[in-house]
N, C-alpha and C. Protein backbone atom coordinates (compact mmCIF):
# COMPACT_ATOMS: atom_id res chain seq x y z
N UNK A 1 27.00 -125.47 -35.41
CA UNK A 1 25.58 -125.64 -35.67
C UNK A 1 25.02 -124.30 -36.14
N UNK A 2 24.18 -124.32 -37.22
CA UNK A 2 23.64 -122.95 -37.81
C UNK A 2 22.29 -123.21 -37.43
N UNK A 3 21.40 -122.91 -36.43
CA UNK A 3 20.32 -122.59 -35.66
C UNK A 3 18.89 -122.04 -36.80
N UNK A 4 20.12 -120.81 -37.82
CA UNK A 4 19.19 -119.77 -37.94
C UNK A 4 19.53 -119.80 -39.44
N UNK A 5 19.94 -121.30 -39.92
CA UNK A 5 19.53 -121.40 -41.80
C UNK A 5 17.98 -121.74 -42.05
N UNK A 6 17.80 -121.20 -43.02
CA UNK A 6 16.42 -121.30 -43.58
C UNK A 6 16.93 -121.99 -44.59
N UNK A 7 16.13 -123.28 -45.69
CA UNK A 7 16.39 -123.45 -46.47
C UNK A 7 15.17 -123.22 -47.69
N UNK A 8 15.51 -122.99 -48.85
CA UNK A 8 14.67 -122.97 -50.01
C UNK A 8 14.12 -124.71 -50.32
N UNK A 9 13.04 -124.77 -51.05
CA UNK A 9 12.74 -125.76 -51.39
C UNK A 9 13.93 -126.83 -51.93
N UNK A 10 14.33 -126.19 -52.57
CA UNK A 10 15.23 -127.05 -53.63
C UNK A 10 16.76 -127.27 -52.98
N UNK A 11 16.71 -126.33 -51.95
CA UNK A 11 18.06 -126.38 -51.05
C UNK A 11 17.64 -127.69 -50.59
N UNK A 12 16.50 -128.01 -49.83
CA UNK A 12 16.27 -129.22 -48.76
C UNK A 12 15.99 -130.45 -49.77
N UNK A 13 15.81 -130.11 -51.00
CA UNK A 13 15.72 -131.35 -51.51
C UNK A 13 16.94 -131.38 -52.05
N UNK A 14 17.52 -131.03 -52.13
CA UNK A 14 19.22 -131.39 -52.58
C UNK A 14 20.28 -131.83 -51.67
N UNK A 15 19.41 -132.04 -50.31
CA UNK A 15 19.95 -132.23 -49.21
C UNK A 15 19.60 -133.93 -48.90
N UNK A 16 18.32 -134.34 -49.70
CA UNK A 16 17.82 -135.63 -49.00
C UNK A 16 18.93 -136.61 -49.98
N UNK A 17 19.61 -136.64 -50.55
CA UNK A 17 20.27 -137.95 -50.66
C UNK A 17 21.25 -138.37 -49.25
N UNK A 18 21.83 -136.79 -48.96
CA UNK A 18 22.52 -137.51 -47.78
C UNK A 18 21.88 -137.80 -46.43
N UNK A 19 20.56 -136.65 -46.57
CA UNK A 19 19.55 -137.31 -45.40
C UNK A 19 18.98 -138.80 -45.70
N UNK A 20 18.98 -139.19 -46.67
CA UNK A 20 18.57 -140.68 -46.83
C UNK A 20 19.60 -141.16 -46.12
N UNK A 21 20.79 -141.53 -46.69
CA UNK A 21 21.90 -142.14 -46.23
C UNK A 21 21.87 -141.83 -44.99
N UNK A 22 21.97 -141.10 -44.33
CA UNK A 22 22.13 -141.38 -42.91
C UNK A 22 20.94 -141.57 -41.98
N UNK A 23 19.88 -141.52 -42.08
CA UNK A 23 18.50 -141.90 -41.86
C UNK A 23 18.74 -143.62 -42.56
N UNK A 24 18.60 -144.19 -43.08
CA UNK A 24 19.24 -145.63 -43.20
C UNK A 24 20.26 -146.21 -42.09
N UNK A 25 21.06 -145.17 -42.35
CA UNK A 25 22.16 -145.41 -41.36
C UNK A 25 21.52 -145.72 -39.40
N UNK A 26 20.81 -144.45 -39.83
CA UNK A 26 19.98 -144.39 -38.09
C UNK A 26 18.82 -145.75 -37.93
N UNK A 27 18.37 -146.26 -39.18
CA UNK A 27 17.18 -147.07 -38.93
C UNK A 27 17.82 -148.52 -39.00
N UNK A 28 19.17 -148.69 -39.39
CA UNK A 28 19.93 -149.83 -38.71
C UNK A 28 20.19 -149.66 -37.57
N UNK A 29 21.13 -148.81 -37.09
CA UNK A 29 21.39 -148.75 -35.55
C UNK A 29 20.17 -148.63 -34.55
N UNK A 30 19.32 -148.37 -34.62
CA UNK A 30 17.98 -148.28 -34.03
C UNK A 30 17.66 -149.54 -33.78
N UNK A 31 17.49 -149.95 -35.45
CA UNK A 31 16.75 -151.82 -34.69
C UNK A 31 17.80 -152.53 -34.30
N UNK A 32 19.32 -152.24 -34.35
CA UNK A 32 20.60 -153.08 -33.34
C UNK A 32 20.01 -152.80 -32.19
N UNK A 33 20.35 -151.33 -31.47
CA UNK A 33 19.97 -150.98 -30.11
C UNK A 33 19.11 -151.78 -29.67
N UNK A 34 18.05 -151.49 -30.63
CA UNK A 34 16.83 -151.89 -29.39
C UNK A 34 17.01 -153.73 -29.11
N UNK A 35 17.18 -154.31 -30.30
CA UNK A 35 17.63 -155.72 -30.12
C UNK A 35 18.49 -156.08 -29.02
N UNK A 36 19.51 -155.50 -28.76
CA UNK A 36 20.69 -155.41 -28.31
C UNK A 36 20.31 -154.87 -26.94
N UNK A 37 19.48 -154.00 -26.61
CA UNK A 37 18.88 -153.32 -25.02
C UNK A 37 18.48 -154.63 -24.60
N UNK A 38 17.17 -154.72 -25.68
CA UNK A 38 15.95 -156.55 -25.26
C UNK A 38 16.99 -158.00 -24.84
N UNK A 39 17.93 -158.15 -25.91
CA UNK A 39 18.70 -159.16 -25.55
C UNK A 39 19.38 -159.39 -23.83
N UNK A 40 20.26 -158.03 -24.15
CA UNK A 40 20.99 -157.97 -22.44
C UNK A 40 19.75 -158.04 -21.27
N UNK A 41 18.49 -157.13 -21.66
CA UNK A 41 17.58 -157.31 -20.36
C UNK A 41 16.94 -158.33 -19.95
N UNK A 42 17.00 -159.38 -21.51
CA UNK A 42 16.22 -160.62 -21.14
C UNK A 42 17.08 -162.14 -20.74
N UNK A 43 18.06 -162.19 -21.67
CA UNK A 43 19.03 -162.78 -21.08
C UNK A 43 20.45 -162.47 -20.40
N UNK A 44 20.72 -161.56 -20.66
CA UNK A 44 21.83 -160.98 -20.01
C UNK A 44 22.83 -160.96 -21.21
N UNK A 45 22.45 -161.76 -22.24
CA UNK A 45 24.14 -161.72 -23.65
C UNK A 45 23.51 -161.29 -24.77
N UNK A 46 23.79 -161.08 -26.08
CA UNK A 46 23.26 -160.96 -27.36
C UNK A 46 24.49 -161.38 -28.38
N UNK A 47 23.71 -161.83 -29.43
CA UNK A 47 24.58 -162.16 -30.75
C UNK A 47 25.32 -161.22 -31.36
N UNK A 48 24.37 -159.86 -30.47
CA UNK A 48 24.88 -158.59 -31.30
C UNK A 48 26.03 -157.98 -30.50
N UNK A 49 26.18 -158.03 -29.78
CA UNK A 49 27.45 -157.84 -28.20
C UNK A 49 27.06 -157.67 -26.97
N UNK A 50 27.80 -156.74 -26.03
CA UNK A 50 27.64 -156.56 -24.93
C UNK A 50 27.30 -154.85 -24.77
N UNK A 51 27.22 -154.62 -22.92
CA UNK A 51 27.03 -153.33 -23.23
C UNK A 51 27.86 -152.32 -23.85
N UNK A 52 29.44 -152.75 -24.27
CA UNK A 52 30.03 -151.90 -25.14
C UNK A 52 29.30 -151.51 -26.12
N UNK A 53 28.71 -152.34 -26.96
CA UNK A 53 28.51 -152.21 -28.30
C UNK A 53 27.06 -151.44 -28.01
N UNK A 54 26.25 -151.49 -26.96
CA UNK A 54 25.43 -150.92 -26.89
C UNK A 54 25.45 -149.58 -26.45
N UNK A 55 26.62 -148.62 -25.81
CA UNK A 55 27.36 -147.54 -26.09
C UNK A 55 27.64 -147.20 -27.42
N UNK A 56 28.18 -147.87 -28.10
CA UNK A 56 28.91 -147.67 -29.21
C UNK A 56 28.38 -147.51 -30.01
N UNK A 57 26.84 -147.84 -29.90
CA UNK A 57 25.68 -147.52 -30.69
C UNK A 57 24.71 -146.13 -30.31
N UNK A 58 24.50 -145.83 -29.39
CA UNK A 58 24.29 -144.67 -29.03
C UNK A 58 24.70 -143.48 -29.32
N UNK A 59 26.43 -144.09 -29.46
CA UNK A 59 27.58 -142.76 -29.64
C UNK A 59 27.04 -142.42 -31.16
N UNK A 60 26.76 -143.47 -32.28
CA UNK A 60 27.11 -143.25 -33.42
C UNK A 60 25.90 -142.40 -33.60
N UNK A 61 24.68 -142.67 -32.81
CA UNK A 61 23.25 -142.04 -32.89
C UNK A 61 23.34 -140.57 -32.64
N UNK A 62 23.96 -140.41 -31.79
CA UNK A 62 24.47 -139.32 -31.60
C UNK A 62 25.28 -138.36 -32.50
N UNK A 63 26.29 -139.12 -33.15
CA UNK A 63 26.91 -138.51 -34.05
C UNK A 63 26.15 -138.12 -35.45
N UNK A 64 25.01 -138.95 -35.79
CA UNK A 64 24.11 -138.82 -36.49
C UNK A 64 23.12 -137.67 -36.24
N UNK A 65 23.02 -137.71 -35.28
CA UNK A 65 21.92 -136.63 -35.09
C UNK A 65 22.53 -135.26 -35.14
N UNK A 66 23.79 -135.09 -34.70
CA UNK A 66 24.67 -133.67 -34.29
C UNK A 66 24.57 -133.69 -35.90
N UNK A 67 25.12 -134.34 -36.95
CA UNK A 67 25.17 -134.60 -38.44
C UNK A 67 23.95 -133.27 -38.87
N UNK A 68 22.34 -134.11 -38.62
CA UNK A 68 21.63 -132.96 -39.09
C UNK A 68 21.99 -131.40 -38.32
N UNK A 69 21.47 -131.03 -37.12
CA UNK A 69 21.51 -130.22 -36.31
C UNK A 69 22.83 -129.15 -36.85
N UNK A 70 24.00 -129.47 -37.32
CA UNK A 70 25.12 -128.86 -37.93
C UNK A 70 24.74 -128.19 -39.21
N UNK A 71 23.81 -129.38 -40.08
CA UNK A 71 23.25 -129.00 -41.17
C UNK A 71 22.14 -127.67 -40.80
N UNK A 72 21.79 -127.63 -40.13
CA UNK A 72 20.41 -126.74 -39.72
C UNK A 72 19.12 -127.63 -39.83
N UNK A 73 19.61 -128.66 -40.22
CA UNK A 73 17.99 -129.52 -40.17
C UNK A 73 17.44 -129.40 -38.77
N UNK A 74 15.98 -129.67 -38.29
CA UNK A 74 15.57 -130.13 -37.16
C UNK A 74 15.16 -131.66 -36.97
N UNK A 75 15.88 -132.72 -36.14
CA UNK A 75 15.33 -133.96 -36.46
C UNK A 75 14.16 -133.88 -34.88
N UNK A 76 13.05 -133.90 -35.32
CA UNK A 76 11.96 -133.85 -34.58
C UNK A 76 11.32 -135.18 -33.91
N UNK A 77 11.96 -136.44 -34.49
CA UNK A 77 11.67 -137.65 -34.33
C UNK A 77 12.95 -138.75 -34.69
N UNK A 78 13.08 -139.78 -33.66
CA UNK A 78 14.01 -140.92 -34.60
C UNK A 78 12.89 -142.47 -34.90
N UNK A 79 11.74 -142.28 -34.55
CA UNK A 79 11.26 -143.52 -34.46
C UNK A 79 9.56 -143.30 -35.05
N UNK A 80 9.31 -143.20 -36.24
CA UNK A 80 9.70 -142.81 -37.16
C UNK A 80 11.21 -141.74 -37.45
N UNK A 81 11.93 -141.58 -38.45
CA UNK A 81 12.65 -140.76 -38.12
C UNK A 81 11.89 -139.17 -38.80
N UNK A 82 11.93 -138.22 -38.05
CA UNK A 82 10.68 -137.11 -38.93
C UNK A 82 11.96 -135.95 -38.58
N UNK A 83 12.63 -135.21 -39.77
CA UNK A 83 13.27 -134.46 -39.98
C UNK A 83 12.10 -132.86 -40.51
N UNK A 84 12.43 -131.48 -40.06
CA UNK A 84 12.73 -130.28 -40.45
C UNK A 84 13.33 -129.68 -41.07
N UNK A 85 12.56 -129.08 -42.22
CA UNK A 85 13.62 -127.99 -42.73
C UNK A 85 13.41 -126.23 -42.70
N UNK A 86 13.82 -125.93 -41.68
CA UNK A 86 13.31 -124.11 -41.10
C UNK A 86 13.12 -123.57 -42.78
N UNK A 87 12.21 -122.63 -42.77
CA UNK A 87 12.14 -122.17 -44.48
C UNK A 87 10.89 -121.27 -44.43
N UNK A 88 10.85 -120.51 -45.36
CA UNK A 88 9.33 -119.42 -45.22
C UNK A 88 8.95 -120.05 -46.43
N UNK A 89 7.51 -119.97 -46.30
CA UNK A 89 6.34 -119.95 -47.72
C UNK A 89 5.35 -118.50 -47.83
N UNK A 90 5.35 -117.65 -48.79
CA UNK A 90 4.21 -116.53 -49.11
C UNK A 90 4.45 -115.83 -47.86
N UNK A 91 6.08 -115.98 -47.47
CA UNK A 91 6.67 -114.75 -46.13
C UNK A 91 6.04 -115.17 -44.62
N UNK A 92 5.78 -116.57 -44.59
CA UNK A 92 5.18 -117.21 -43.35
C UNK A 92 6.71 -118.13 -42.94
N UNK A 93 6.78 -118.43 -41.84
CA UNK A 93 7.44 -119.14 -41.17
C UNK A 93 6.89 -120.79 -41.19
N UNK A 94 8.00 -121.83 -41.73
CA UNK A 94 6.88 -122.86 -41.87
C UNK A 94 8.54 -123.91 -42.17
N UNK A 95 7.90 -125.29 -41.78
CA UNK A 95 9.16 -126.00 -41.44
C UNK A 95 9.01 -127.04 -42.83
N UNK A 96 9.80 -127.33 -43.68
CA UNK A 96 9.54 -128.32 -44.99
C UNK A 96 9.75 -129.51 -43.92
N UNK A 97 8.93 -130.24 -44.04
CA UNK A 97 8.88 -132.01 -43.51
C UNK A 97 8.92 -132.94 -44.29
N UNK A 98 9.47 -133.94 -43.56
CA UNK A 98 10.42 -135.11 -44.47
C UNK A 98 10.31 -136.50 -43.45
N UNK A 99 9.32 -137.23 -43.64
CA UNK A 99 9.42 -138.33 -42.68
C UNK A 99 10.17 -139.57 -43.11
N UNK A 100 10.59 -140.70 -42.51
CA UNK A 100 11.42 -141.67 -42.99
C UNK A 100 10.43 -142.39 -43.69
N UNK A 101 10.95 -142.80 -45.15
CA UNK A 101 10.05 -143.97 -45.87
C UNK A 101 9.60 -142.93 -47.14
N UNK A 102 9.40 -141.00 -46.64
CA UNK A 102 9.08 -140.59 -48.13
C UNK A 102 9.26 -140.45 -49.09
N UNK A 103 9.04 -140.46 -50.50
CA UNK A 103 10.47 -140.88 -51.29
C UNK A 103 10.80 -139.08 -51.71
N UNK A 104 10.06 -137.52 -51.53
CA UNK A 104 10.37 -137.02 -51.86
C UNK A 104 9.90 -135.93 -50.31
N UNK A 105 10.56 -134.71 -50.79
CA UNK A 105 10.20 -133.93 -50.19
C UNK A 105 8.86 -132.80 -50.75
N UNK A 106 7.80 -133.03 -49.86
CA UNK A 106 6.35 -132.83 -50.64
C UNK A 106 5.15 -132.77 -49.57
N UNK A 107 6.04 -131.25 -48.54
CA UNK A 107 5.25 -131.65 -47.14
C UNK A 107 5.30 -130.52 -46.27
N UNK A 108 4.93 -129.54 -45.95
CA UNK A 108 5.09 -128.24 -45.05
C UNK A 108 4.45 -128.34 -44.14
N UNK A 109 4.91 -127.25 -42.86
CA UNK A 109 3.63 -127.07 -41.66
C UNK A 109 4.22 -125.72 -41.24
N UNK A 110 2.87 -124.99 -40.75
CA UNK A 110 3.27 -123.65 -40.31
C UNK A 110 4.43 -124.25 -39.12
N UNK A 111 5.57 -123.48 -38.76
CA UNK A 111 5.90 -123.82 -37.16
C UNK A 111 5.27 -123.78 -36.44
N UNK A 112 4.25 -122.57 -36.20
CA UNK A 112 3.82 -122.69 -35.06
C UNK A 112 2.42 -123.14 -34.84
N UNK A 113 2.21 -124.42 -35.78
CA UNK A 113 1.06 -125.40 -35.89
C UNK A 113 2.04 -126.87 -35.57
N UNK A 114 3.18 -127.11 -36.15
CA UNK A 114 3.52 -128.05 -35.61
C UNK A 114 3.12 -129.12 -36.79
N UNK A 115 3.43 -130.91 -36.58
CA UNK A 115 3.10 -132.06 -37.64
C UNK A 115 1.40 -131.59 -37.55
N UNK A 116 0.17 -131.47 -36.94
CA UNK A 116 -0.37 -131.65 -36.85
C UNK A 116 -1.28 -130.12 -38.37
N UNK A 117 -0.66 -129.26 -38.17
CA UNK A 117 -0.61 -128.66 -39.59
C UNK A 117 0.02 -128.93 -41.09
N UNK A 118 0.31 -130.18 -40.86
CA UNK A 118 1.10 -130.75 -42.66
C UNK A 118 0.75 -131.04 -43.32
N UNK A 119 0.85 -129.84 -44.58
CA UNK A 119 -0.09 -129.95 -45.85
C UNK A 119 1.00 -130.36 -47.05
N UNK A 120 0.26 -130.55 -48.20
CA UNK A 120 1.19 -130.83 -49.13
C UNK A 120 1.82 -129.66 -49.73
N UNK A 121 3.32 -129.41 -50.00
CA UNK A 121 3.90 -128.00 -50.89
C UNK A 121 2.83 -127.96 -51.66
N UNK A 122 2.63 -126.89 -52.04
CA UNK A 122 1.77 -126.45 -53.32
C UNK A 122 2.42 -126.79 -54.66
N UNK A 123 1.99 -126.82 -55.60
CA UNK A 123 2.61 -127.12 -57.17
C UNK A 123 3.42 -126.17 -57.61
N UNK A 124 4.31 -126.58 -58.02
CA UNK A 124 5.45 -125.65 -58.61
C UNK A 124 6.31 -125.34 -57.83
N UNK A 125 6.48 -126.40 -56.62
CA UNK A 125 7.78 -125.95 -55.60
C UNK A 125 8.67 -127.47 -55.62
């Protein structure tokens, strides 16, 4: 895991095809799980399996997530799924954001403001 990559604009957007793909990947296994939790708690069986498969789904979530975290991404959310990308703007510390459903990357926040500081990149990035 690299903790302490920063990426450039164009680094993190050269990165979202495979963050798509596996963010897809996570927003299937997500609505299995949770189907698959609801099923066993309400009747005890599901169409979708047993509690193996509901391990086996966890594991892969897991393996998904270690996926970014290796990358240096930060995944900050799975439900929405809301991914990080550590990176400076004008020599500030500031995280590129990427929520599930956006079609581009077109989204900053200081770090230490958090989602609640997310403005749009400026033009020409």
């Amino acid at each position: 895991m690299d903790s302490e990559r920063t990426f450039t604009v164009d680094e993190a957007r050269s990165l979202l095809p495979a963050v798509r793909a596996r963010v897809a990947e996570l927003v299937t296994i997500r609505a299995d799980l949770a189907q698959l939790v609801y099923d066993l708690q309400q009747a005890g069986t599901s169409p979708l399996g047993g509690v193996a498969e509901a391990k086996a789904a966890e594991a892969r979530l897991d393996d998904i997530v270690t996926w970014f975290a290796d990358e240096g991404i930060e995944v900050k959310g799975i439900s929405p799924v809301l991914v990080d990308f550590p990176s400076t703007l004008a020599g500030q510390s500031v995280r590129l954001c990427w929520v599930e459903g956006e079609p581009d990357l077109a989204w900053y926040h200081p770090t230490v403001l958090g989602f609640p500081g997310r403005r749009p990149l400026p033009d020409g990035l």
